[in-house]
C-alpha atoms as a PDB file:
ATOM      1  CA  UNK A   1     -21.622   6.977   4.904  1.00  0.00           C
ATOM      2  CA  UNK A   2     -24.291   5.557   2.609  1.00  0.00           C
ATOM      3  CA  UNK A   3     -24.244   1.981   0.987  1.00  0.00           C
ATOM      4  CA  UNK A   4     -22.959   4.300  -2.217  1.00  0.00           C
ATOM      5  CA  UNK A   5     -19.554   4.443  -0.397  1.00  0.00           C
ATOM      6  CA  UNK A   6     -19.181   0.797   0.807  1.00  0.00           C
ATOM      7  CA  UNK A   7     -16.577   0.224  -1.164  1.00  0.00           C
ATOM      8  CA  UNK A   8     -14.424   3.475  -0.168  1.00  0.00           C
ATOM      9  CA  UNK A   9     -13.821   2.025   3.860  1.00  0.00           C
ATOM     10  CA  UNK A  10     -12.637  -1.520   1.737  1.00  0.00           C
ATOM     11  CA  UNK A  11     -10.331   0.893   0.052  1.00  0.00           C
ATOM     12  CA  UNK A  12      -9.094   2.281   3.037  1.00  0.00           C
ATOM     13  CA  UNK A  13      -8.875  -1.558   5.065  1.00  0.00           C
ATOM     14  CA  UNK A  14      -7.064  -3.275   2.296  1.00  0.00           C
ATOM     15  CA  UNK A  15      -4.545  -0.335   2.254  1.00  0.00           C
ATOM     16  CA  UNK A  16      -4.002  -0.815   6.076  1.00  0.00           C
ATOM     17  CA  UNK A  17      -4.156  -4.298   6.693  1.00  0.00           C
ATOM     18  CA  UNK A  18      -1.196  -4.650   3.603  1.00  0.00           C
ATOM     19  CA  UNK A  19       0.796  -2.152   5.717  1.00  0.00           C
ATOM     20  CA  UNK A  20       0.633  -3.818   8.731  1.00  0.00           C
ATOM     21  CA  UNK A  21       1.100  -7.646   7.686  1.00  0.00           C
ATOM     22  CA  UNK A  22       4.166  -6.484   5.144  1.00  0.00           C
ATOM     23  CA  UNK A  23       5.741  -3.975   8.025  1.00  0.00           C
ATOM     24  CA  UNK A  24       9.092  -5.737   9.402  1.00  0.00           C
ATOM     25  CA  UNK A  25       7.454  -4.672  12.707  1.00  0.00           C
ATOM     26  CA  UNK A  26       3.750  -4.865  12.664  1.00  0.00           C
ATOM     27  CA  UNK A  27       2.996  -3.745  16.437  1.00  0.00           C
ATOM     28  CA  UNK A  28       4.362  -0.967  16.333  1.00  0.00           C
ATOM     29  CA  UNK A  29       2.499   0.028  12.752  1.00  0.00           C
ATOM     30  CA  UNK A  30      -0.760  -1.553  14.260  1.00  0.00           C
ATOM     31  CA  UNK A  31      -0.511   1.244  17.499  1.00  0.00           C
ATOM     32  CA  UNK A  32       0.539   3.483  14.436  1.00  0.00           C
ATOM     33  CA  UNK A  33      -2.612   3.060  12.586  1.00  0.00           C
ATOM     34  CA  UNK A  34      -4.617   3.172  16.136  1.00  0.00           C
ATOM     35  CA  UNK A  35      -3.177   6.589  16.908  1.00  0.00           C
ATOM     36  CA  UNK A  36      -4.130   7.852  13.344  1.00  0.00           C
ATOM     37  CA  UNK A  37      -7.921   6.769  13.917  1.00  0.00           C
ATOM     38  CA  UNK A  38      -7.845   8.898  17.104  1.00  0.00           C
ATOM     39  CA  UNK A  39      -8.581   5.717  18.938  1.00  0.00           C
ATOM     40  CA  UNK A  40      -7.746   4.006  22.472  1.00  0.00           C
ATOM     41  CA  UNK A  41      -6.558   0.601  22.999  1.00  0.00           C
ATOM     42  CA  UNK A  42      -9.217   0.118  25.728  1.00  0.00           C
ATOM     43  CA  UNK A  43     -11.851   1.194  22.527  1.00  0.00           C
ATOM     44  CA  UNK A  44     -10.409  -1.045  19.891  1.00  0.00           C
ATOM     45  CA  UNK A  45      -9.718  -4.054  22.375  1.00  0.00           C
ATOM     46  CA  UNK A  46     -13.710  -3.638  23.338  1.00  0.00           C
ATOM     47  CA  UNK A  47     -14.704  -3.888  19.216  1.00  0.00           C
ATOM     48  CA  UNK A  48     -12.682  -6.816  18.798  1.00  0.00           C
ATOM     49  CA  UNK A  49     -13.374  -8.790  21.506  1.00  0.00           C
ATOM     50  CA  UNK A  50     -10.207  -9.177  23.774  1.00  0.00           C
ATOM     51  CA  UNK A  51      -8.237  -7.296  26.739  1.00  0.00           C
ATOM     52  CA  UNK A  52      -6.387  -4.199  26.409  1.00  0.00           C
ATOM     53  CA  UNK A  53      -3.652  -6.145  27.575  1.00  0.00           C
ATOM     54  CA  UNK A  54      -3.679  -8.176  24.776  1.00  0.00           C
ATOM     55  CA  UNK A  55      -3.560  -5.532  22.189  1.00  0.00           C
ATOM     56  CA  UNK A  56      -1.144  -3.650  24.018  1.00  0.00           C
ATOM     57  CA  UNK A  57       1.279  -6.809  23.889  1.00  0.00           C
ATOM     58  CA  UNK A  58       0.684  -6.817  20.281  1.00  0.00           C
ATOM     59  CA  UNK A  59       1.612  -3.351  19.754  1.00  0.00           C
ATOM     60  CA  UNK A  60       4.696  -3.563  21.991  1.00  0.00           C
ATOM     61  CA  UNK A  61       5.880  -6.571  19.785  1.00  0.00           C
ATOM     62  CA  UNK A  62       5.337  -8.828  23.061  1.00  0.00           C
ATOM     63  CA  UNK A  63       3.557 -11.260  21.278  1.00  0.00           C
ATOM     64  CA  UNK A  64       4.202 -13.253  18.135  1.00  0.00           C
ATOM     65  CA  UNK A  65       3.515 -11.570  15.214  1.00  0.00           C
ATOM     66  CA  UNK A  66      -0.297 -11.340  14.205  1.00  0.00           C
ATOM     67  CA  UNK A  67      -1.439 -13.707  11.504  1.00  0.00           C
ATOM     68  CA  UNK A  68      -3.830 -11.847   8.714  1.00  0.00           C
ATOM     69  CA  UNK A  69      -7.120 -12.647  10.651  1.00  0.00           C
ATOM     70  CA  UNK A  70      -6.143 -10.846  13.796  1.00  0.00           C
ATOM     71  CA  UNK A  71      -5.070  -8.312  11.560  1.00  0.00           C
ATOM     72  CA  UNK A  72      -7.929  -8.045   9.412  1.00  0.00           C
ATOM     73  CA  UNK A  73     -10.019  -7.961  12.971  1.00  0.00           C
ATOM     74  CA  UNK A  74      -7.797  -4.878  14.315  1.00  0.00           C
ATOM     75  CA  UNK A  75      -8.610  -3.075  10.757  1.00  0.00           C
ATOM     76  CA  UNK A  76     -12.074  -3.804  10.816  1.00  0.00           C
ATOM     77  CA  UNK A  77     -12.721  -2.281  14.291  1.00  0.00           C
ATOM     78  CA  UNK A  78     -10.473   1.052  13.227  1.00  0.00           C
ATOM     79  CA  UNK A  79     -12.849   1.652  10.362  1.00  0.00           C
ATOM     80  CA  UNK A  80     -16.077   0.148  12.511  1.00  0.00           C
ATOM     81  CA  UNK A  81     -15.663   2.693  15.088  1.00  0.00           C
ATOM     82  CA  UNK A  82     -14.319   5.385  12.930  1.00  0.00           C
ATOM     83  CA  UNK A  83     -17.545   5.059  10.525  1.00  0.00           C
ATOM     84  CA  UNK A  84     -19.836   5.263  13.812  1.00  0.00           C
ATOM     85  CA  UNK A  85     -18.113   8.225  15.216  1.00  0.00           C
ATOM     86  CA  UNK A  86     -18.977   9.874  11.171  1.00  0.00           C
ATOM     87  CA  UNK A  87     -16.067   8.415   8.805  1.00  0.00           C
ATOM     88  CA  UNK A  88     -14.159  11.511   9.329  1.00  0.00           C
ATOM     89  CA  UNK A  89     -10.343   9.796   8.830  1.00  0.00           C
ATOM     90  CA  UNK A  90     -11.925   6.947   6.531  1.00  0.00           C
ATOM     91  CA  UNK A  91     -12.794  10.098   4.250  1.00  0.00           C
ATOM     92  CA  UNK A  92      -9.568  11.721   4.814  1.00  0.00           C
ATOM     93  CA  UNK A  93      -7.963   8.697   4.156  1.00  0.00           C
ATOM     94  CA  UNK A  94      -9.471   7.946   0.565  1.00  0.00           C
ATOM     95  CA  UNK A  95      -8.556  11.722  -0.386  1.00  0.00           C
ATOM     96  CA  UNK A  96      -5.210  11.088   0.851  1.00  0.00           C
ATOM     97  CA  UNK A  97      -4.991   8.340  -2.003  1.00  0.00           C
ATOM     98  CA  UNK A  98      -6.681  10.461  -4.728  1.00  0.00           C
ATOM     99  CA  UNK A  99      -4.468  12.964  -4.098  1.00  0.00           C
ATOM    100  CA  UNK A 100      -1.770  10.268  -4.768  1.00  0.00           C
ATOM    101  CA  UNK A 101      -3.552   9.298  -7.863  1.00  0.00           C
ATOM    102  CA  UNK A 102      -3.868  12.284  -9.486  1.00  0.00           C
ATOM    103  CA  UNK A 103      -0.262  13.027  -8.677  1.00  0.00           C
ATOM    104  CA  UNK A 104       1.379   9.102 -10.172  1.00  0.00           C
ATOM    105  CA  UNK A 105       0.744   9.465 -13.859  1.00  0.00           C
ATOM    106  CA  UNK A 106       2.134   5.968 -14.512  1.00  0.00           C
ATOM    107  CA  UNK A 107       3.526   3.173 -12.738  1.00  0.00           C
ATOM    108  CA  UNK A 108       5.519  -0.118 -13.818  1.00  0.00           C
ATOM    109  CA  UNK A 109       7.325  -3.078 -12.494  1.00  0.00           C
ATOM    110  CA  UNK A 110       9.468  -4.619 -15.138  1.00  0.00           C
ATOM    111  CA  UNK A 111       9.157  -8.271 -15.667  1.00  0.00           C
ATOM    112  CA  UNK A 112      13.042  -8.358 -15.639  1.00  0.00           C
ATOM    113  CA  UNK A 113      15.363  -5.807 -14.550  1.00  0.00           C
ATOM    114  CA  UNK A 114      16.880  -3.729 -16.982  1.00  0.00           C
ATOM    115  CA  UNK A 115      19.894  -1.653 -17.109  1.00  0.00           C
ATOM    116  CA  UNK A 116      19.939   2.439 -16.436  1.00  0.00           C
ATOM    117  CA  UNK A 117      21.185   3.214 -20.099  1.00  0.00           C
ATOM    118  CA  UNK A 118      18.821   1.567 -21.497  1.00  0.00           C
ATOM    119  CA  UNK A 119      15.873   3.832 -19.681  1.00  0.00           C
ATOM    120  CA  UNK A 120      17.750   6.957 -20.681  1.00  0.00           C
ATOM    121  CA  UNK A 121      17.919   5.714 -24.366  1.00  0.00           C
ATOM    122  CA  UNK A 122      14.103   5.200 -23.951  1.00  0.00           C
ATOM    123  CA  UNK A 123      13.404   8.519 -23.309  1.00  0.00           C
ATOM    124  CA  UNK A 124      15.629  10.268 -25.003  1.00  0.00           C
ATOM    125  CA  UNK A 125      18.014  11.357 -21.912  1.00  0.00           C
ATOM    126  CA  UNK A 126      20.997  12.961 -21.176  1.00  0.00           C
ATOM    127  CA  UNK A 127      22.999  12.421 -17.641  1.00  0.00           C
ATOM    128  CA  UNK A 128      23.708  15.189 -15.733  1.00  0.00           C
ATOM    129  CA  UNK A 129      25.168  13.417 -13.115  1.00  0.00           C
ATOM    130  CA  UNK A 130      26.695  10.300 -12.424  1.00  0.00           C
ATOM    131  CA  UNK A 131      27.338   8.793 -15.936  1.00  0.00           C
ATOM    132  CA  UNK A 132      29.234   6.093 -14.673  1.00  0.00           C
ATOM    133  CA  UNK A 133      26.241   4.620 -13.129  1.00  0.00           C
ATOM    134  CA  UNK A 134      24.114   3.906 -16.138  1.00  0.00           C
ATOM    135  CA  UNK A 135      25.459  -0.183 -16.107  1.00  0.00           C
ATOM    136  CA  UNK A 136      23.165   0.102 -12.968  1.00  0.00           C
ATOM    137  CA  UNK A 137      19.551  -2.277 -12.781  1.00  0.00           C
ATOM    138  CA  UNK A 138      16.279  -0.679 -12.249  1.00  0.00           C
ATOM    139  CA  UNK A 139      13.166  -2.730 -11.347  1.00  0.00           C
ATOM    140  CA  UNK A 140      10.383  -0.346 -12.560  1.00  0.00           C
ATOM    141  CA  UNK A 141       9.279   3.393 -13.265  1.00  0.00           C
ATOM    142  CA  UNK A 142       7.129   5.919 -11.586  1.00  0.00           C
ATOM    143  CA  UNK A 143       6.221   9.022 -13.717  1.00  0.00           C
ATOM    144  CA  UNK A 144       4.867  11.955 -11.239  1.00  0.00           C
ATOM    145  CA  UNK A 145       3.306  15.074 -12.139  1.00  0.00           C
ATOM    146  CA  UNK A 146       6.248  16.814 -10.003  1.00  0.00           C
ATOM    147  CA  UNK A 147       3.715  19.997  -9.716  1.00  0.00           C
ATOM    148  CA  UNK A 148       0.620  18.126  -8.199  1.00  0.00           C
ATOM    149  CA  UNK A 149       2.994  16.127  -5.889  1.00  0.00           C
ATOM    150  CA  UNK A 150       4.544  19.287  -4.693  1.00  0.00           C
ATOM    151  CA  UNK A 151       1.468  20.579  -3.999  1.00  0.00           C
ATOM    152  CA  UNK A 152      -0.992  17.827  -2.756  1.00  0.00           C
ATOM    153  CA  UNK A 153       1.220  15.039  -1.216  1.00  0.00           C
ATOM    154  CA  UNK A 154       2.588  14.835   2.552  1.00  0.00           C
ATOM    155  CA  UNK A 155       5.201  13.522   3.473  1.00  0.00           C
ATOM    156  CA  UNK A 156       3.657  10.438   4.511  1.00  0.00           C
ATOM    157  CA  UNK A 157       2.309   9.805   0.724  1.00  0.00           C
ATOM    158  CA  UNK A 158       5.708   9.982  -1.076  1.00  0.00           C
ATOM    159  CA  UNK A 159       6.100   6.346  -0.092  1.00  0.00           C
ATOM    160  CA  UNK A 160       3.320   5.211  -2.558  1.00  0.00           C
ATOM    161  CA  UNK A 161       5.723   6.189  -5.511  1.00  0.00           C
ATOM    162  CA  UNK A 162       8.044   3.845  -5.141  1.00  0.00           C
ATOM    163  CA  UNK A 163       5.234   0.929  -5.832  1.00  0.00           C
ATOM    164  CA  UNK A 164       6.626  -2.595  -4.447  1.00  0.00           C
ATOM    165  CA  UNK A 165       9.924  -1.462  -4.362  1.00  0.00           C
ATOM    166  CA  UNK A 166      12.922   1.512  -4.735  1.00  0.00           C
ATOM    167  CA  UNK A 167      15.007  -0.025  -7.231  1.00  0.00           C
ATOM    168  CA  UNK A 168      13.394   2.475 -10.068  1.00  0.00           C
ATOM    169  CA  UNK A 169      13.590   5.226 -11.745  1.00  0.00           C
ATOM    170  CA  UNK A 170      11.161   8.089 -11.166  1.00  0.00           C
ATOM    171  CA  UNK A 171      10.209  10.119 -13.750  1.00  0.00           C
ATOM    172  CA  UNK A 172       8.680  14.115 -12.812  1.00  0.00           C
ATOM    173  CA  UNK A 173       7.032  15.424 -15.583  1.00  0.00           C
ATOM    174  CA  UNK A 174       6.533  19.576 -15.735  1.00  0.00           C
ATOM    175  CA  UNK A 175       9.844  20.152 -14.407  1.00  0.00           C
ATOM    176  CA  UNK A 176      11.377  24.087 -14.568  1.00  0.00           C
ATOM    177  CA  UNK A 177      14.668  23.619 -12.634  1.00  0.00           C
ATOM    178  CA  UNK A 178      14.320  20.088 -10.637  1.00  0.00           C
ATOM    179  CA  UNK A 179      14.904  21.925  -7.770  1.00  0.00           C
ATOM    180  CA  UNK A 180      11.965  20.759  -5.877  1.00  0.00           C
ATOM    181  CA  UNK A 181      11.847  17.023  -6.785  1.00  0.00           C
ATOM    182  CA  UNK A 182      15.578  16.763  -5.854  1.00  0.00           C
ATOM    183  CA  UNK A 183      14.864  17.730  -2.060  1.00  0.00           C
ATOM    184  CA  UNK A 184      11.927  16.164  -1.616  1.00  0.00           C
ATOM    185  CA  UNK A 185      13.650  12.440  -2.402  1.00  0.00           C
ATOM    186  CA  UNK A 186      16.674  14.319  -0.251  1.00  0.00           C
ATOM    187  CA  UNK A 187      14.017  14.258   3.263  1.00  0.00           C
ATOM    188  CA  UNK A 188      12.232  10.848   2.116  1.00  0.00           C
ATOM    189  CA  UNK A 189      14.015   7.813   3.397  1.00  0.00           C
ATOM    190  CA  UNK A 190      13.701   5.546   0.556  1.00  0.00           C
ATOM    191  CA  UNK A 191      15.740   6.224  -2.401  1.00  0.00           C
ATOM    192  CA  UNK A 192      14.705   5.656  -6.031  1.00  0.00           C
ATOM    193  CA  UNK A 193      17.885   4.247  -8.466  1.00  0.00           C
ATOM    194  CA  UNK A 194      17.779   7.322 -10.437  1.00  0.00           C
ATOM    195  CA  UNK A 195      15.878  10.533 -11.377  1.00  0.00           C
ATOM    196  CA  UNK A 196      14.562  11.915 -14.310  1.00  0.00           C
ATOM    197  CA  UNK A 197      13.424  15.290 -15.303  1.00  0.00           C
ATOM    198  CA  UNK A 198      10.990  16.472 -18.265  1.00  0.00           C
ATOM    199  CA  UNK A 199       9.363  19.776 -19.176  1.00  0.00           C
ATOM    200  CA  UNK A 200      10.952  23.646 -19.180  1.00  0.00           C
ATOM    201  CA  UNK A 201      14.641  22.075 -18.059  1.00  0.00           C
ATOM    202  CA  UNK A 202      17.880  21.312 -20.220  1.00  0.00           C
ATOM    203  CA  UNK A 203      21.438  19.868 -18.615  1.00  0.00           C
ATOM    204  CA  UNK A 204      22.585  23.473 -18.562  1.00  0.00           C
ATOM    205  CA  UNK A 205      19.050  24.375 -16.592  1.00  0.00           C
ATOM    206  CA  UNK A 206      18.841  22.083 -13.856  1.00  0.00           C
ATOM    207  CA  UNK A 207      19.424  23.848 -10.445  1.00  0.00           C
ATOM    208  CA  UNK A 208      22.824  23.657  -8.892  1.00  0.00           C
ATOM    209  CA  UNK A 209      21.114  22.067  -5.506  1.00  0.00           C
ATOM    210  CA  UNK A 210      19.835  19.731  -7.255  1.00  0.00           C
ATOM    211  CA  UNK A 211      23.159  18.569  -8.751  1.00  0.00           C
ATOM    212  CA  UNK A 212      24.114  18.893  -5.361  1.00  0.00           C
ATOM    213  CA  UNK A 213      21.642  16.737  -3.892  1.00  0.00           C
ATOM    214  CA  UNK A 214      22.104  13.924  -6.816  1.00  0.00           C
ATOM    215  CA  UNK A 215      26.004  13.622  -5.786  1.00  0.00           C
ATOM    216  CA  UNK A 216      25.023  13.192  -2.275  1.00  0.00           C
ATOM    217  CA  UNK A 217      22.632  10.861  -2.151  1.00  0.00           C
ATOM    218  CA  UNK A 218      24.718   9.057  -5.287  1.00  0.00           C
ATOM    219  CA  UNK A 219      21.125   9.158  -7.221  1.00  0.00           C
ATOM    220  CA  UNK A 220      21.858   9.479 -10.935  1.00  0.00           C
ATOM    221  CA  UNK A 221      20.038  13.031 -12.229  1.00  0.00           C
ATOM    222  CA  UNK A 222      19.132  12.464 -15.962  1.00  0.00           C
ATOM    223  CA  UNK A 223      16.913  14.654 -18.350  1.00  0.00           C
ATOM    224  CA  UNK A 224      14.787  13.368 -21.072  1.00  0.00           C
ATOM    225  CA  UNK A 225      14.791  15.411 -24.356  1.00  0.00           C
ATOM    226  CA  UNK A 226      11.446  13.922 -25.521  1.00  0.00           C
ATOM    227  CA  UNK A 227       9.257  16.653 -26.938  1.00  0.00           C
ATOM    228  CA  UNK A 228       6.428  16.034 -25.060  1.00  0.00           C
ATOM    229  CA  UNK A 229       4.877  14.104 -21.835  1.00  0.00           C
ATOM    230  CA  UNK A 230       3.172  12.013 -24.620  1.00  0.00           C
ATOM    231  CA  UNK A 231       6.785  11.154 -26.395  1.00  0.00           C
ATOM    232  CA  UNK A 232       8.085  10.654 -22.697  1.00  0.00           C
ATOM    233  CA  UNK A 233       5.239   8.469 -21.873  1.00  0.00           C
ATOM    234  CA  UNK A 234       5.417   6.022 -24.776  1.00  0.00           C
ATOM    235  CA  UNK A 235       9.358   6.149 -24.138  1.00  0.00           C
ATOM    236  CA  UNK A 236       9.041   4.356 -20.781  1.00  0.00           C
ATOM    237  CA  UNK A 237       5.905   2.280 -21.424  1.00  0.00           C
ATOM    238  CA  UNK A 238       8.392   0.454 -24.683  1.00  0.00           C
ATOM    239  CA  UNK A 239      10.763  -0.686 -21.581  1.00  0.00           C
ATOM    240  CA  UNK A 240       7.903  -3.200 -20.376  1.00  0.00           C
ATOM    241  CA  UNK A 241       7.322  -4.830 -24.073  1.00  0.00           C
ATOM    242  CA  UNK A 242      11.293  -6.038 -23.903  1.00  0.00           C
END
C-alpha cells in the first residue's frame, strides 16, 4: 500500500482493537483475529517483542486481561506483518466494511428509549405479528437495504447492524415478501426488538415463514405503509428529535 491508503489499515486497527478490548473474552477474540491474518503466534510474538508463551497465555485467557496498549501492540503487528506480506486481508477487510456501508442506509441510537408503538406510528406501520408487544422499549434503528445485505454481507457482518446494541428496531427497505430478512435474523445470534418491512409487501403479502419465524423468535414483524424509502426515512429520523 501507498501513503494514499494510510488511513485504510487505521480503519481496519481501530475496528479490531474495539473488538477485542469490548469482547467479554478478549483471548480468545485476540487468537481469533490472529487466525484471520493467517498468522502464527511464534510470528506475532516476534513483531511485538515477547515469547510465544506469553501470547499464547493471553489467548488461552491465562493471563489477566490485556489493558488497551498490549492490545493496541497485538493489532499493530497483525496489520505490520499483514501489510509486509502485501495487505491482502487489510484490503479484504476494508471491503468487508464497504460492503456493510453500502448495505446500512441509516443508523440511530436514541437519546432515550422509546416505546415500539410509537416507531410504528412513525412510519406509518401495521403489526403483523405480535401486537401485544408494541408497550415494548427500543434503543435505536437500523434501516438496511435488505437486497444489498442479502447479497454482499457474510455472516460475520450482520453483527455491524445492530450498532452498540440489539434493543432496536431494524428497518429493510426493498422488501417483496420478507422472506429473506426473517431467516437471516433467524441464524444470527443477536436479536433486534422488532422488524420492519418496506417496499413491494402488504400484511396480507408477507411470507408465511416469515410469520413463522417472527412467533418463534417472539420478534415483533411490522410493515410500514409509507409511500416511499424517502417517507420511511424521514419517519424514523423524527423519533431522534423527541
Amino acid at each position: 500500500m501507498d501513503s494514499a491508503d494510510d488511513s485504510l489499515p487505521n480503519q481496519v486497527a481501530s475496528y479490531v482493537v474495539s473488538d477485542i478490548v469490548l469482547s467479554p473474552e478478549p483471548g480468545k477474540t485476540m487468537r481469533k483475529w490472529r487466525l484471520l491474518f493467517q498468522l502464527s503466534q511464534r510470528e506475532v510474538a516476534s513483531r511485538m517483542g515477547i515469547s510465544p508463551p506469553v501470547l499464547s497465555d493471553y489467548e488461552k485467557g491465562k493471563r489477566i486481561s490485556p489493558g488497551v496498549q498490549f492490545v493496541s501492540r497485538f493489532v499493530r503487528s497483525l496489520i505490520e506483518l499483514d501489510l509486509k506480506k502485501g495487505g491482502h486481508n487489510v484490503m479484504r477487510f476494508v471491503q468487508n466494511a464497504m460492503k456493510v456501508q453500502r448495505s446500512i442506509m441509516d443508523l440511530v441510537e436514541f437519546h432515550v428509549p422509546i416505546e415500539l408503538r410509537e416507531v410504528v406510528r412513525a412510519v406509518n406501520g401495521e403489526f403483523v405479528t405480535l401486537k401485544e408487544e408494541q408497550g415494548s422499549q427500543v434503543h435505536g434503528y437500523t434501516l438496511v437495504d435488505s437486497i444489498r445485505a442479502i447479497l454482499e454481507l457474510g455472516p460475520y457482518d450482520f453483527v455491524n447492524i445492530f450498532g452498540r446494541n440489539s434493543m432496536r428496531v431494524i428497518a429493510f427497505a426493498n422488501v417483496t415478501t420478507g422472506r429473506s430478512p426473517m431467516v437471516a435474523i433467524r441464524v444470527f445470534p443477536l436479536k433486534p426488538r422488532a422488524v420492519i418491512l418496506h417496499g413491494q409487501v402488504n400484511a396480507d403479502s408477507v411470507d408465511p415463514l416469515a410469520v413463522r419465524l417472527s412467533q418463534l423468535e417472539r420478534i415483533p414483524l411490522i410493515v410500514s405503509r409509507a409511500p416511499t424509502l424517502e417517507d420511511l426515512l424521514e419517519g424514523l429520523r423524527s423519533l431522534v428529535a423527541r
